[in-house]
Protein backbone atom coordinates (compact mmCIF):
# COMPACT_ATOMS: atom_id res chain seq x y z
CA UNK A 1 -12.41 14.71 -3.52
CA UNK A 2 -14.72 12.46 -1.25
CA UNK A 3 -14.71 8.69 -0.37
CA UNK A 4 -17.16 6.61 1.19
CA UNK A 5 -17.31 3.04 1.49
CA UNK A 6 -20.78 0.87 2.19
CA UNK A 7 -19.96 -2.31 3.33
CA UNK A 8 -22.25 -5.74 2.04
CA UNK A 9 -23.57 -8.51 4.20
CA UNK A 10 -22.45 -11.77 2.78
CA UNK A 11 -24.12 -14.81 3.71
CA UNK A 12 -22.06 -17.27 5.15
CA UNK A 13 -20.35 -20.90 2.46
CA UNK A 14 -21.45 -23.21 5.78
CA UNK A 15 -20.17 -26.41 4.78
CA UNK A 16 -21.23 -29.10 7.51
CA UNK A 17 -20.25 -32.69 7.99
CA UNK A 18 -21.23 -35.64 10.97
CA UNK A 19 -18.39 -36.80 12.67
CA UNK A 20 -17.67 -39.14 16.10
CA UNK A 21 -16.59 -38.24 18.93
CA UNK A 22 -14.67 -39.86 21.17
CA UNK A 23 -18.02 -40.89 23.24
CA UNK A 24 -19.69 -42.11 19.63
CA UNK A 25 -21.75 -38.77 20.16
CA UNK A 26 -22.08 -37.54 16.72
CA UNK A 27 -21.83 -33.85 16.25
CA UNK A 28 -21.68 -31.29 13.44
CA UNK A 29 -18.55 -29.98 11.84
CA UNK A 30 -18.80 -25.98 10.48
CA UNK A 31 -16.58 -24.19 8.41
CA UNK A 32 -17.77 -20.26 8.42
CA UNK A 33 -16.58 -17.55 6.22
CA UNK A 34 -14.98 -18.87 3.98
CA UNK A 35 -13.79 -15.89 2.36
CA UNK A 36 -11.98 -13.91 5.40
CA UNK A 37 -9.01 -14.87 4.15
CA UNK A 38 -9.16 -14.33 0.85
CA UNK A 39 -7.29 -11.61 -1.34
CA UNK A 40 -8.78 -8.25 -1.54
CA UNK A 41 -9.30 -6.49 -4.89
CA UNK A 42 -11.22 -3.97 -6.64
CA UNK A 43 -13.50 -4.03 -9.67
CA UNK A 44 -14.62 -0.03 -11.45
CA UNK A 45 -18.09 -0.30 -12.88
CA UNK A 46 -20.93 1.84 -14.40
CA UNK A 47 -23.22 2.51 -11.53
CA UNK A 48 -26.13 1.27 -13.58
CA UNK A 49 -24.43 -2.40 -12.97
CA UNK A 50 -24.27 -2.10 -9.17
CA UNK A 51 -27.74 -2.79 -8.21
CA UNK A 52 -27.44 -6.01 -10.81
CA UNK A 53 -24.11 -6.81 -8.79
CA UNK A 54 -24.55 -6.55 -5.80
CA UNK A 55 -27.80 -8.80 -5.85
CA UNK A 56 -26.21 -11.78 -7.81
CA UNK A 57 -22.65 -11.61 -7.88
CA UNK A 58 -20.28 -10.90 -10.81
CA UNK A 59 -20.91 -12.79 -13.82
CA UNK A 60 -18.58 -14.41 -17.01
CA UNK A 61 -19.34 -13.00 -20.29
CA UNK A 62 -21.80 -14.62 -21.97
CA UNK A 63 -23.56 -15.20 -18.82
CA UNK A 64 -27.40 -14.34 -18.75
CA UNK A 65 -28.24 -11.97 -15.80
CA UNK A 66 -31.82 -10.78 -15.68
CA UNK A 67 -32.56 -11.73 -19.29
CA UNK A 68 -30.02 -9.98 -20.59
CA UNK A 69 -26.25 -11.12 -21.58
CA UNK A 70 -23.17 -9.57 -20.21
CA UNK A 71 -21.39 -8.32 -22.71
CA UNK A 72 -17.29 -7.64 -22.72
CA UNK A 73 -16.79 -3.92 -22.40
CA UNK A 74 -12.93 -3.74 -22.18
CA UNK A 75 -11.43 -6.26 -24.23
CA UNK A 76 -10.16 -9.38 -23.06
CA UNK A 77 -6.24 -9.35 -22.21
CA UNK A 78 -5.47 -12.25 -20.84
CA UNK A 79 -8.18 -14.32 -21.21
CA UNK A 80 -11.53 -14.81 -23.53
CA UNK A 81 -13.86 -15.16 -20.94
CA UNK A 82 -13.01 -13.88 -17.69
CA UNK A 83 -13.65 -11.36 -14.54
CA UNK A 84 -10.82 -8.62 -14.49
CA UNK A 85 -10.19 -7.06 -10.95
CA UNK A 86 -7.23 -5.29 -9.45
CA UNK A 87 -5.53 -4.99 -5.97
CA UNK A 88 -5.28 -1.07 -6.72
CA UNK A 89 -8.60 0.70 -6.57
CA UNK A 90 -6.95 3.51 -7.83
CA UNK A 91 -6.22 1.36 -11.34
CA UNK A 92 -10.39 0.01 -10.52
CA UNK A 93 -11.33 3.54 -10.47
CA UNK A 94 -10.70 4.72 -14.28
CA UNK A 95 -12.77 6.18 -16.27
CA UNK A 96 -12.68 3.78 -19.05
CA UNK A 97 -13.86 1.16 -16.31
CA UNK A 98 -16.28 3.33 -14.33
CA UNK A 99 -18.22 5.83 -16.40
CA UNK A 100 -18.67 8.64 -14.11
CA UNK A 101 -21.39 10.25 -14.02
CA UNK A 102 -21.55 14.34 -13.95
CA UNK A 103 -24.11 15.13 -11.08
CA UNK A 104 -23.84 18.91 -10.16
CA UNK A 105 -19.81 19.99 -10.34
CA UNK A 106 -18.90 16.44 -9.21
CA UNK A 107 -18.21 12.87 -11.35
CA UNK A 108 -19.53 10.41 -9.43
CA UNK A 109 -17.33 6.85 -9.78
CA UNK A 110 -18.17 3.45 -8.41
CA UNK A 111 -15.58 0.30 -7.69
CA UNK A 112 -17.23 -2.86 -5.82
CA UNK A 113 -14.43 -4.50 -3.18
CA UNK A 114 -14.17 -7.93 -4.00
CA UNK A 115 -12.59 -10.99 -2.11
CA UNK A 116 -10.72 -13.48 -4.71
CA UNK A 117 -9.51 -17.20 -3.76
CA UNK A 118 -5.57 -17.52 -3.23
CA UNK A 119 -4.34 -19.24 -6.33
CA UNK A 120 -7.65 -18.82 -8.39
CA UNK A 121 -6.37 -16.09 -10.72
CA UNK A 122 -4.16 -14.94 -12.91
CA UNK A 123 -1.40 -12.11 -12.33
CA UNK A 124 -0.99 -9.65 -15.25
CA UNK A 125 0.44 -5.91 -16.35
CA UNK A 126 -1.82 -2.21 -16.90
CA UNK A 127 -3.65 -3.11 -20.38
CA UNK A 128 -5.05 0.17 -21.07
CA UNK A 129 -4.32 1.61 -24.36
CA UNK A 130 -2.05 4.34 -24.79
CA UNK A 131 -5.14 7.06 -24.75
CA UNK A 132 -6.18 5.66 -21.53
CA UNK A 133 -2.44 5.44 -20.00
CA UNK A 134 -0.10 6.80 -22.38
CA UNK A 135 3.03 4.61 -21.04
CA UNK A 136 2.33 1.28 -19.68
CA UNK A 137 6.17 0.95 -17.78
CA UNK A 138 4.93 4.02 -15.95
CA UNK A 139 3.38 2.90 -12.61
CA UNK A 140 -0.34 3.34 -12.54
CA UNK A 141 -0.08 3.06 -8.43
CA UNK A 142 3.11 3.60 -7.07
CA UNK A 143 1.79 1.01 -4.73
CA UNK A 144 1.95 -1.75 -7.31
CA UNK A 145 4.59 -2.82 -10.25
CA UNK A 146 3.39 -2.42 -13.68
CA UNK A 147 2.70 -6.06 -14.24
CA UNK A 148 0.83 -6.86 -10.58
CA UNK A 149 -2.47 -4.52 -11.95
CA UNK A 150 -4.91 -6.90 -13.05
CA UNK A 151 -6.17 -10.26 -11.93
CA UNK A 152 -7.74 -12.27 -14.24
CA UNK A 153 -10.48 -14.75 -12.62
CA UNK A 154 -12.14 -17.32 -14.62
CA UNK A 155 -14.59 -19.05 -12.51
CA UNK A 156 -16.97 -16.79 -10.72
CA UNK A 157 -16.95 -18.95 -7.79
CA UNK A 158 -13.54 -17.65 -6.66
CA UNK A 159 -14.50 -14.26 -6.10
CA UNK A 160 -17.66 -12.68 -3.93
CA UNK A 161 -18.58 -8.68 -3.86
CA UNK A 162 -18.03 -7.46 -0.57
CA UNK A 163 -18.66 -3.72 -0.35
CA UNK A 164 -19.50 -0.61 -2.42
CA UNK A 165 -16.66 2.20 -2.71
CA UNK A 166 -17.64 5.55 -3.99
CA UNK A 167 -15.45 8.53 -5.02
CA UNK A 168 -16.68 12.14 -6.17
CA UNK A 169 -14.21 14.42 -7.67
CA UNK A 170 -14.74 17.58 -9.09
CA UNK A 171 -11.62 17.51 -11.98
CA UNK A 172 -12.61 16.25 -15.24
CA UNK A 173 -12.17 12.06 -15.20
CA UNK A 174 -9.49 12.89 -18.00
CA UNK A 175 -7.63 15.44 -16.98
CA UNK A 176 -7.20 13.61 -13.45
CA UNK A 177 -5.42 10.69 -15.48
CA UNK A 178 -3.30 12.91 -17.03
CA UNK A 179 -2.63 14.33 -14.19
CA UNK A 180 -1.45 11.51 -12.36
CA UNK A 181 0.57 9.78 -15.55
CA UNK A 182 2.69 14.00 -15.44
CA UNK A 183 2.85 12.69 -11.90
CA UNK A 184 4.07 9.27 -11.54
CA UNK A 185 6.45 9.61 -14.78
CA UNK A 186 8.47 12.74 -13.09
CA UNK A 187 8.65 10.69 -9.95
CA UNK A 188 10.15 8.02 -11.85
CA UNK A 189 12.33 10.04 -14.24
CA UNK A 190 13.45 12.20 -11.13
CA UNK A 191 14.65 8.73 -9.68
CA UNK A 192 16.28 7.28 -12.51
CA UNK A 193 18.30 10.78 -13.05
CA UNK A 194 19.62 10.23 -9.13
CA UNK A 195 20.66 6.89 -9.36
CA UNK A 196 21.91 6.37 -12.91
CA UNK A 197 22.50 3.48 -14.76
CA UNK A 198 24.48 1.34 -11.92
CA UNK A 199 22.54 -1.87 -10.88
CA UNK A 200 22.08 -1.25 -6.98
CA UNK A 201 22.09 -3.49 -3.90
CA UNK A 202 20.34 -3.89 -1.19
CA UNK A 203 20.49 -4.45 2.11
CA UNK A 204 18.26 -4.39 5.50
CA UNK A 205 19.01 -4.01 9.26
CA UNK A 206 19.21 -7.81 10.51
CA UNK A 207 19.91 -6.38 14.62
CA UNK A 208 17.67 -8.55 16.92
CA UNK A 209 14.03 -7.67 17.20
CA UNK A 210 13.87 -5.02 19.59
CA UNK A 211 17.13 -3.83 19.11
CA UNK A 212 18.81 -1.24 17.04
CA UNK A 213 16.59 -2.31 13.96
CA UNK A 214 15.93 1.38 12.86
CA UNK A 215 19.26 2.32 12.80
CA UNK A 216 21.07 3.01 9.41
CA UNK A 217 24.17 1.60 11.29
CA UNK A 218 23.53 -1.74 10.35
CA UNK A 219 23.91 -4.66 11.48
CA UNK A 220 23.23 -5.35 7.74
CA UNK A 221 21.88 -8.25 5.46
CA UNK A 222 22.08 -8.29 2.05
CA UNK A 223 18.51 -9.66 0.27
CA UNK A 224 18.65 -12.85 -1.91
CA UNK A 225 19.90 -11.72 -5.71
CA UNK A 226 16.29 -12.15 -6.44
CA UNK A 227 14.90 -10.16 -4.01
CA UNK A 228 17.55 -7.39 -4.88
CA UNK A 229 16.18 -7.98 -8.83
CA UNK A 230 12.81 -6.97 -7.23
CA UNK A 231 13.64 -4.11 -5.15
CA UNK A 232 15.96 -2.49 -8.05
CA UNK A 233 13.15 -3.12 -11.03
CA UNK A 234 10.55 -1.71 -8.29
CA UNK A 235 12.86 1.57 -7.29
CA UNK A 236 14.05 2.29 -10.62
CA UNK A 237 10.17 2.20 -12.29
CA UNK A 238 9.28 4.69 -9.68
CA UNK A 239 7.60 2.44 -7.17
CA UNK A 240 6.52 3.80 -3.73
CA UNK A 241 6.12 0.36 -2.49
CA UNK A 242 7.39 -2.87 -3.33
CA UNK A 243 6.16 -6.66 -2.01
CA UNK A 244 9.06 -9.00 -1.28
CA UNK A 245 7.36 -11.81 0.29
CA UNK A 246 8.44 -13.92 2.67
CA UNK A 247 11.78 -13.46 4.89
CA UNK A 248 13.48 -15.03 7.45
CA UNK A 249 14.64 -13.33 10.56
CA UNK A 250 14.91 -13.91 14.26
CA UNK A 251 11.27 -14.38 15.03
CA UNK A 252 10.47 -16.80 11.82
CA UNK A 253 9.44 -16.36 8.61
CA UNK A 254 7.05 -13.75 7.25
CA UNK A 255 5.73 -11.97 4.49
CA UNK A 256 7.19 -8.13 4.06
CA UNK A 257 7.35 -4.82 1.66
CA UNK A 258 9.24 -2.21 1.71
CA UNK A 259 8.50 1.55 1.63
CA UNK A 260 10.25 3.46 -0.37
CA UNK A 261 9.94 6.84 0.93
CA UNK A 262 11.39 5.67 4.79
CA UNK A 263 13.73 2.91 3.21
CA UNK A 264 12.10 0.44 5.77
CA UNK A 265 10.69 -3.06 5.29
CA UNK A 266 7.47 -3.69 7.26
CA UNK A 267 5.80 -6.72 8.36
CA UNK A 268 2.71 -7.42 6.52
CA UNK A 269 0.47 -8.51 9.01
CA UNK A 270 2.27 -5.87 11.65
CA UNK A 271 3.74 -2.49 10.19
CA UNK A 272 5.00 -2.00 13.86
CA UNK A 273 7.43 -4.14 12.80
CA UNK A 274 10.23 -2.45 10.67
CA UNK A 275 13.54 -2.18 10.14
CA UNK A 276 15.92 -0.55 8.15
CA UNK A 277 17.15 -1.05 4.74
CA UNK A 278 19.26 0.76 2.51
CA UNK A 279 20.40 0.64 -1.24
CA UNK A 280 24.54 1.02 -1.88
C-alpha cells in the first residue's frame, strides 16, 4: 500500500483594522491564518470532484458549482444539508465515500485534509449501513470511539481544503473493509473475554514531572468517575486510543489521551510527556 500527501496553498483571511498608537500614529492591525489552529479532518471523494474542490472549496448541497448542482451522495445523518468530514482518514478513505478507481493492479483512493472551526460542527457516530460496516459498536479506527467519526458542518465557511491525500492499494476496496471489521471485532472480543464483565478503574502515575512518572509503582491518582466512564467504554469497545481532555497536574492544566497498548497518558501538544496509568 502507498501514501502520498500534496499539500495546498491557501491564501491568507487578512482581516485589517486602523488603530492609535500611543503617538496618534495610526497603524494597521493583521490577523493571518486564520485557520492554523483549527481542527484537522478528512473528507473521501471521487477523484473526478478534486479538481472542482480544490479550486472553490467544498460546497452545501444544493449549491451550484460550475453550472451544475451538488447533489447528496451518502445520505444525510445528522443533518439535511450539510458537509460530512471525519478526524479519521482511515473512516474518509471508504469505498462508499471514495470510489476507487482500478488503474493497473492498484485502486487508486482520494481524501482532501480539511481544517474545520472549533465549535462549528457537529460530533456524531459511524453511519454506514451494515453492508458498508457490518457492526456500527465495532470501532472503525481504533483511534477514535464509535460515536467521534463524523463531523457534521453546516456552513461552508467553517471549513477550508488544505491538502490532497492519496492511497493505492492493491486488495480489493471490499475485501480490505472486511478485513479490517475481522480485525478490529477480534481485538475487541479478545479484550472483553480478558476483562469480563467487572466495571474497571483507573488510575495514572501523579509522581512529579520528572520523576518516577513511568513507573507502575505509583504514586497513583484515580481519574474523575467521568473520565473512568470514558476510559472503560473506550477499552472495553476495543479502542487503541482514547481522548480524555483536559487534566490537572503539577505543571497546569492540559489536554491528554491515553494509549492503550503502553497504558500511558500523553500530552497532546507533547507525547514526551507521559506517565503511567493502569486499570485495577
Amino acid at each position: 500500500m502507498t501514501k502520498t500527501m500534496y499539500g495546498v496553498s491557501i491564501e491568507e483571511d487578512v482581516h485589517t483594522s486602523a488603530q492609535q498608537d500611543g503617538e496618534g500614529m495610526a497603524f494597521i492591525l493583521r490577523k493571518r491564518n486564520l485557520v492554523k489552529n483549527w481542527h484537522v479532518a478528512y473528507h473521501g471523494t471521487d477523484k473526478l470532484n478534486v479538481d472542482s474542490i480544490m479550486e472553490k472549496g467544498l460546497a452545501l448541497p444544493g449549491t451550484l458549482v460550475d453550472g451544475k448542482e451538488i447533489k447528496v451522495l451518502h445520505g444525510s445523518v445528522g443533518a439535511k444539508c450539510a458537509i460530512f468530514v471525519s478526524p479519521s482518514i482511515e473512516y474518509s478513505s471508504h469505498w462508499v465515500y471514495t470510489k476507487p478507481e482500478k488503474i493497473g493492479n492498484e485502486y487508486l483512493y482520494c481524501v482532501l485534509q480539511v481544517r474545520v472551526k472549533p465549535e462549528s460542527f457537529k460530533e456524531q457516530g459511524n453511519t454506514l449501513w451494515k453492508g458498508g460496516w457490518a457492526d456500527t459498536t465495532i470501532p472503525f479506527d481504533t483511534r477514535f470511539g464509535a460515536h467521534q467519526l463524523e463531523w457534521v458542518v453546516t456552513n461552508p465557511e467553517n471549513i477550508r481544503v488544505t491538502g490532497l491525500m492519496v492511497k493505492k492499494e492493491k486488495v480489493n476496496p471490499e475485501t480490505s473493509i472486511k478485513e479490517r471489521f475481522a480485525k478490529n471485532k477480534a481485538v475487541r472480543d479478545a479484550r472483553q473475554k480478558e476483562i469480563g464483565t467487572a466495571k474497571g478503574l483507573w488510575y495514572w502515575n501523579c509522581a512529579p514531572t520528572g520523576g518516577s512518572v513511568l513507573l507502575r509503582t505509583g504514586p497513583w491518582q484515580p481519574y474523575s468517575d467521568s473520565d473512568t466512564e470514558k476510559l472503560e467504554t473506550a477499552y472495553k469497545s476495543g479502542q487503541s486510543h482514547c481522548y480524555i481532555g483536559n487534566l490537572k497536574t503539577d505543571v497546569g492544566t492540559n489536554a491528554y489521551w491515553v494509549d492503550f497498548s503502553e497504558m500511558e497518558q500523553k500530552r497532546c501538544d507533547n507525547l514526551l510527556l507521559r506517565r503511567a496509568v493502569k486499570r485495577e
